[in-house]
PDB file of N, CA and C in Angstrom:
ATOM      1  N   UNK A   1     153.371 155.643  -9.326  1.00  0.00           N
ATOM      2  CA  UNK A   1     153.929 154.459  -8.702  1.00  0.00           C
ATOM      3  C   UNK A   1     155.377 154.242  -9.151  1.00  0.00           C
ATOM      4  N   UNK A   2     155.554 154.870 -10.429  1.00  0.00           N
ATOM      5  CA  UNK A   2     156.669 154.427 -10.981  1.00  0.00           C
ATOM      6  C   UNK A   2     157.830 155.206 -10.386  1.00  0.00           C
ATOM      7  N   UNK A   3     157.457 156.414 -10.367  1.00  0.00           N
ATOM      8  CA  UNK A   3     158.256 157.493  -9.495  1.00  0.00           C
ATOM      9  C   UNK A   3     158.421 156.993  -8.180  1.00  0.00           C
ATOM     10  N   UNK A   4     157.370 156.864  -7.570  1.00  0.00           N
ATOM     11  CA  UNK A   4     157.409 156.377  -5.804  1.00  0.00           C
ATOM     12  C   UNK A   4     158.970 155.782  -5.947  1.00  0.00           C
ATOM     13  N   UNK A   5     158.735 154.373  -6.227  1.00  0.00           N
ATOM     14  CA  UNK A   5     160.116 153.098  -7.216  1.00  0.00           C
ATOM     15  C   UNK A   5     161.397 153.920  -7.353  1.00  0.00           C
ATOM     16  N   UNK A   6     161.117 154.275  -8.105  1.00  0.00           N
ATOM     17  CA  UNK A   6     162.667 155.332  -8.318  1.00  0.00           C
ATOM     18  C   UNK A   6     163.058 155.692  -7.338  1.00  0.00           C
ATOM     19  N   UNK A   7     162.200 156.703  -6.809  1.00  0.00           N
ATOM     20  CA  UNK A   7     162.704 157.438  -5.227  1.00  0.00           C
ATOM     21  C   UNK A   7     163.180 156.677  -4.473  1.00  0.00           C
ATOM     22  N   UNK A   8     162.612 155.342  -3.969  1.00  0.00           N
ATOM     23  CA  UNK A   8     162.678 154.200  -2.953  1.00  0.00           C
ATOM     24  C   UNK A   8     164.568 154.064  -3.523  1.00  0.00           C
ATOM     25  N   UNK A   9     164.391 153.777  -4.720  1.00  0.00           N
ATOM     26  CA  UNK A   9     165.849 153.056  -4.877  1.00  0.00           C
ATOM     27  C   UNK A   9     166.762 154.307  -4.828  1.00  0.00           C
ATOM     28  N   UNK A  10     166.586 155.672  -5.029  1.00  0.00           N
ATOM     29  CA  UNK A  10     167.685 156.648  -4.832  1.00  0.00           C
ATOM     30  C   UNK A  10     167.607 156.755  -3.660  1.00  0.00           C
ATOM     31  N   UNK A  11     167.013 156.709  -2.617  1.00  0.00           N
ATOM     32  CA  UNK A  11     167.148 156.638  -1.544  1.00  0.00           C
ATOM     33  C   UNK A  11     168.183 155.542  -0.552  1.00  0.00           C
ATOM     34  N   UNK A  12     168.211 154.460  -0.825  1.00  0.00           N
ATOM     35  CA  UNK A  12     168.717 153.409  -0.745  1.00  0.00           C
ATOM     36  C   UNK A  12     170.067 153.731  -0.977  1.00  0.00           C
ATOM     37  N   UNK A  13     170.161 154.514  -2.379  1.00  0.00           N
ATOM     38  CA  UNK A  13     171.625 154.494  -2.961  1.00  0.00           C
ATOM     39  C   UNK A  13     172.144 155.401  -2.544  1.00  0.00           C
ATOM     40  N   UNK A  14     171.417 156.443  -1.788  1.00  0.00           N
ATOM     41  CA  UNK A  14     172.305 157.488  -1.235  1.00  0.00           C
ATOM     42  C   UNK A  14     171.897 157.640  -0.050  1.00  0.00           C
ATOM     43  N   UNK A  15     171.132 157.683   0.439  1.00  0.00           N
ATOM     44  CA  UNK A  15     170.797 157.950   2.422  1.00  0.00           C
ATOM     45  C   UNK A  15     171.070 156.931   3.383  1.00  0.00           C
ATOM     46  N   UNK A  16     171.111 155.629   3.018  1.00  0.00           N
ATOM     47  CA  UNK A  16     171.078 154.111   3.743  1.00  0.00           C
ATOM     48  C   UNK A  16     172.367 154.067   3.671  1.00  0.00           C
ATOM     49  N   UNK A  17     172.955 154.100   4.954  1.00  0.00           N
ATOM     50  CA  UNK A  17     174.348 153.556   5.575  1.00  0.00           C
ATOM     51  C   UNK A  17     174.460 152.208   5.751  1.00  0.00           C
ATOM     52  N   UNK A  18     174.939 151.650   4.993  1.00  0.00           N
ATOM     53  CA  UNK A  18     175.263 150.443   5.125  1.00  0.00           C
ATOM     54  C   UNK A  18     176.286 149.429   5.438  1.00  0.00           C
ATOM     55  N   UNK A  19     176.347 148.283   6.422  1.00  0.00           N
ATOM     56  CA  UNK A  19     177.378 147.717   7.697  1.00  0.00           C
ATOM     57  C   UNK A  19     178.729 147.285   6.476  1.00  0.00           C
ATOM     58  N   UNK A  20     179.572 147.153   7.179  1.00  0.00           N
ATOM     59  CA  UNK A  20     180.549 146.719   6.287  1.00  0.00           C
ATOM     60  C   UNK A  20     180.432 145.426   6.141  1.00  0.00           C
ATOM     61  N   UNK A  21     181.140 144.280   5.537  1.00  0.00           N
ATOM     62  CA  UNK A  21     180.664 142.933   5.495  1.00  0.00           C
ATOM     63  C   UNK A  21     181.229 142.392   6.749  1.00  0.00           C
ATOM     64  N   UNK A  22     182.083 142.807   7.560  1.00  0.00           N
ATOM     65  CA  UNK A  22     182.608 142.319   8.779  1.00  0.00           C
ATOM     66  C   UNK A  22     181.506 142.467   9.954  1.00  0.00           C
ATOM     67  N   UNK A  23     181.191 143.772   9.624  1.00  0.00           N
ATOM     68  CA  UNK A  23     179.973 144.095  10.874  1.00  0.00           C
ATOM     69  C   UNK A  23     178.729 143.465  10.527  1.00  0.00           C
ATOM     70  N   UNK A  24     178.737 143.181   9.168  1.00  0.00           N
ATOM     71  CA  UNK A  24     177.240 142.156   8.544  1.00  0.00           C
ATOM     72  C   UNK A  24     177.400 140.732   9.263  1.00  0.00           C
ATOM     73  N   UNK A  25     179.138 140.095   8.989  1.00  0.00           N
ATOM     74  CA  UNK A  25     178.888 138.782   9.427  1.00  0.00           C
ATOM     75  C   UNK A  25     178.461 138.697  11.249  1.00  0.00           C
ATOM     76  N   UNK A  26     179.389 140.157  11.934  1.00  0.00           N
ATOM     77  CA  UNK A  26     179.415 139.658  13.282  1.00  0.00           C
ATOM     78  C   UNK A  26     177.938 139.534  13.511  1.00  0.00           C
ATOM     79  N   UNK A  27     177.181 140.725  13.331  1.00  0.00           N
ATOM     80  CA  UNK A  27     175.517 140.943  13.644  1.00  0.00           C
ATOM     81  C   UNK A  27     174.891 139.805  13.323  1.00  0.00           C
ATOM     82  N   UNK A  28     175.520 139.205  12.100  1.00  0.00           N
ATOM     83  CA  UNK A  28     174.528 137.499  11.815  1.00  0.00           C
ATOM     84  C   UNK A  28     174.757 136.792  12.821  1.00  0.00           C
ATOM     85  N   UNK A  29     176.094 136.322  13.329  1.00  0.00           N
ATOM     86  CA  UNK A  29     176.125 135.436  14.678  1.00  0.00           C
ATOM     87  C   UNK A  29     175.614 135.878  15.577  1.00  0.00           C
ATOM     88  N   UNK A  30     175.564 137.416  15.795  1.00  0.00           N
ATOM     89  CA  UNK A  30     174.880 137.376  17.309  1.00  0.00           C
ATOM     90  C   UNK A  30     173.610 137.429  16.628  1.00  0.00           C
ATOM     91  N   UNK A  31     172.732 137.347  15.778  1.00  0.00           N
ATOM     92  CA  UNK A  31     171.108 136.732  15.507  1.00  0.00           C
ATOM     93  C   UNK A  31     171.138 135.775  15.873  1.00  0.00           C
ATOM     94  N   UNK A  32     172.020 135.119  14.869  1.00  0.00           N
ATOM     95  CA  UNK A  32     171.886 133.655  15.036  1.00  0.00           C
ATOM     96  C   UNK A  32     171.711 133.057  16.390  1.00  0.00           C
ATOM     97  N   UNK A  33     172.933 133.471  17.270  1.00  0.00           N
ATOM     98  CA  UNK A  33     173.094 132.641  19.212  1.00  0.00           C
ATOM     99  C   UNK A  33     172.002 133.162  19.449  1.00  0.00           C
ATOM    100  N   UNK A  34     171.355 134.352  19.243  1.00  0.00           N
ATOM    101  CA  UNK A  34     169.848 135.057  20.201  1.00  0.00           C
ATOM    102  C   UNK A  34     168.931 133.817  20.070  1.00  0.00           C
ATOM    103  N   UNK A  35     168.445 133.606  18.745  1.00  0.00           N
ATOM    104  CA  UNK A  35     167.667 132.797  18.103  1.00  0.00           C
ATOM    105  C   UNK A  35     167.848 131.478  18.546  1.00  0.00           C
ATOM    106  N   UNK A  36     168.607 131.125  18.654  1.00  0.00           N
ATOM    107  CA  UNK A  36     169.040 129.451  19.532  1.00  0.00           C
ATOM    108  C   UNK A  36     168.851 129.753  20.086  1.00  0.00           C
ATOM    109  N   UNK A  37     169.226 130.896  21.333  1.00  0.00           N
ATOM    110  CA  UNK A  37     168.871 130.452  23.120  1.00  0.00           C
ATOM    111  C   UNK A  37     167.331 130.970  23.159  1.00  0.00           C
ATOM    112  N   UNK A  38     167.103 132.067  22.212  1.00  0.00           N
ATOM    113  CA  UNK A  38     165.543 131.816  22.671  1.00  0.00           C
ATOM    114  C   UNK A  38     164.544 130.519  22.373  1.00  0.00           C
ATOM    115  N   UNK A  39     165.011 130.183  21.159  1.00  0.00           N
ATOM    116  CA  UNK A  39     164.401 128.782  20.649  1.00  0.00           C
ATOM    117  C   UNK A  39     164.913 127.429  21.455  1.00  0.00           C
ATOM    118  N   UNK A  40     165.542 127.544  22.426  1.00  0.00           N
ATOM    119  CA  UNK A  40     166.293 126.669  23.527  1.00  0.00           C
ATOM    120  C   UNK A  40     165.324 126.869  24.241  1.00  0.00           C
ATOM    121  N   UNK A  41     164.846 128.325  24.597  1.00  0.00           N
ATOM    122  CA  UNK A  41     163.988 128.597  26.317  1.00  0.00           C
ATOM    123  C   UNK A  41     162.423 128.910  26.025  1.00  0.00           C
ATOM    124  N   UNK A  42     161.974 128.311  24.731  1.00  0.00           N
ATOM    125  CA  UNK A  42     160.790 128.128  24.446  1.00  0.00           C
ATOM    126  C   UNK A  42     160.010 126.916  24.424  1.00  0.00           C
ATOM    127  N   UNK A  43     161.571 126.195  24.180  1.00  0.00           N
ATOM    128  CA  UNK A  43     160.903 124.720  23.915  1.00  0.00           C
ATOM    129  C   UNK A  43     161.403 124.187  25.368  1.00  0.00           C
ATOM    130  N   UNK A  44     161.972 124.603  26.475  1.00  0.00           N
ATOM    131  CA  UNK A  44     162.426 124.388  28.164  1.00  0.00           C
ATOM    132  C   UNK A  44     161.467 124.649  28.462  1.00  0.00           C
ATOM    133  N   UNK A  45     160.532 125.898  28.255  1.00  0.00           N
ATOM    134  CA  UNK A  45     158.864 126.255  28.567  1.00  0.00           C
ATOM    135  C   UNK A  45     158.225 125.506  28.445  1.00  0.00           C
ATOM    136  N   UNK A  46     158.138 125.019  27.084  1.00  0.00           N
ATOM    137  CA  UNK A  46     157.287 124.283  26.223  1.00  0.00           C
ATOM    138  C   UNK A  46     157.251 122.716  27.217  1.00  0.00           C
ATOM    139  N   UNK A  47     158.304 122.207  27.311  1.00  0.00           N
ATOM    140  CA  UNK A  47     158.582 120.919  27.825  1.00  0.00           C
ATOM    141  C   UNK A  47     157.995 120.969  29.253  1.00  0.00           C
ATOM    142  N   UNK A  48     158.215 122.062  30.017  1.00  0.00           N
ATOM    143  CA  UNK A  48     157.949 121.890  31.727  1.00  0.00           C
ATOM    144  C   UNK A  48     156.016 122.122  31.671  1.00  0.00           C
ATOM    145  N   UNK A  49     155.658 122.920  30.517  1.00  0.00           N
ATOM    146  CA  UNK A  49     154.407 123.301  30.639  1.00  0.00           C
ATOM    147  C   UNK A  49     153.315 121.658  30.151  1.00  0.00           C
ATOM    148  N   UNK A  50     154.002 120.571  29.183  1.00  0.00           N
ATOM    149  CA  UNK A  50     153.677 119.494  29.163  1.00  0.00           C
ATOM    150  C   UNK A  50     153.569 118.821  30.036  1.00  0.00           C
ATOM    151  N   UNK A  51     154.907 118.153  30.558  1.00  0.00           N
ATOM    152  CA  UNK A  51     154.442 117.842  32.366  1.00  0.00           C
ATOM    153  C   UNK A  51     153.760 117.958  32.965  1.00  0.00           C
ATOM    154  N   UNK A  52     153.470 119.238  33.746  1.00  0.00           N
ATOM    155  CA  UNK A  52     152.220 119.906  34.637  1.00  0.00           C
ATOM    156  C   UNK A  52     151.343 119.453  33.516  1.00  0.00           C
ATOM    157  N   UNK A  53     150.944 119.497  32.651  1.00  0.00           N
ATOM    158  CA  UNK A  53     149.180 119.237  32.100  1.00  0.00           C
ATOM    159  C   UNK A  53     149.326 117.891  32.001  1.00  0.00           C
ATOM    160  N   UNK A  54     150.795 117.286  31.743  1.00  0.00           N
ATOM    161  CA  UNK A  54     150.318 115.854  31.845  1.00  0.00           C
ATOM    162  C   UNK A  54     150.173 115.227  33.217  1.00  0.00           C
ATOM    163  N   UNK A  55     150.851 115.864  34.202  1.00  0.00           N
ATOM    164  CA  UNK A  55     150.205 115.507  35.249  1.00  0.00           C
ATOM    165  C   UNK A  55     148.961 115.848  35.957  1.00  0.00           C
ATOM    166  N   UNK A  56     148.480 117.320  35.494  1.00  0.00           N
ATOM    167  CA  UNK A  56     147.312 117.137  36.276  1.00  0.00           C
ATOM    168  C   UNK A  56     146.349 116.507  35.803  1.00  0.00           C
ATOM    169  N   UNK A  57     146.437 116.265  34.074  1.00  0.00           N
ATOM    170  CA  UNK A  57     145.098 115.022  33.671  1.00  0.00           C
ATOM    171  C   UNK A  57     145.586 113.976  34.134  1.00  0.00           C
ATOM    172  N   UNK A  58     146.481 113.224  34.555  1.00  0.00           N
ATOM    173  CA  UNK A  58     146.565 112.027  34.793  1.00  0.00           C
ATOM    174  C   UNK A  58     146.266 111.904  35.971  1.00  0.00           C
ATOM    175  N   UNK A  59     146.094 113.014  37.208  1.00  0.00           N
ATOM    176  CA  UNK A  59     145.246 112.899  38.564  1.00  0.00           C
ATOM    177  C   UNK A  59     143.889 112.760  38.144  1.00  0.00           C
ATOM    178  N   UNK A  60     143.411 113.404  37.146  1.00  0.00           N
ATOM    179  CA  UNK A  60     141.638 113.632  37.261  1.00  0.00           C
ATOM    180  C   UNK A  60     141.378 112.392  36.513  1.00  0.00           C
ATOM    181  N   UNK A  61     142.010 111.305  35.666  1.00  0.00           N
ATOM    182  CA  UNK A  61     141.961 110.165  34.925  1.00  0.00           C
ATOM    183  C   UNK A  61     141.271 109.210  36.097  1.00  0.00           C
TER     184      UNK A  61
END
């Protein structure tokens, strides 16, 4: 196990290409805007799919 560990981290330190901090920050904003507009068009779902059930129990009421 202890070996596995080691390997994991020489690996890391030498095979894993890693973003520069410019290309780290841009990639965070575009997470970030994804994550808002999907969390925007879940809860636009969310909201229209309330309606319809609140209206059709309030016909069968």
């Amino acid at each position: 196990m202890v070996n596995y560990i080691k390997e994991s981290f020489e690996e890391l330190k030498t095979n894993v290409t890693w973003p520069t901090w410019a290309e780290g920050q841009r990639l965070m904003v575009v997470v970030a805007v994804f994550s808002i507009l999907f969390s925007l068009a879940i809860w636009g779902i969310d909201s229209v799919f309330v309606e319809l059930i609140s209206l059709y129990f309030g016909f069968i009421n």
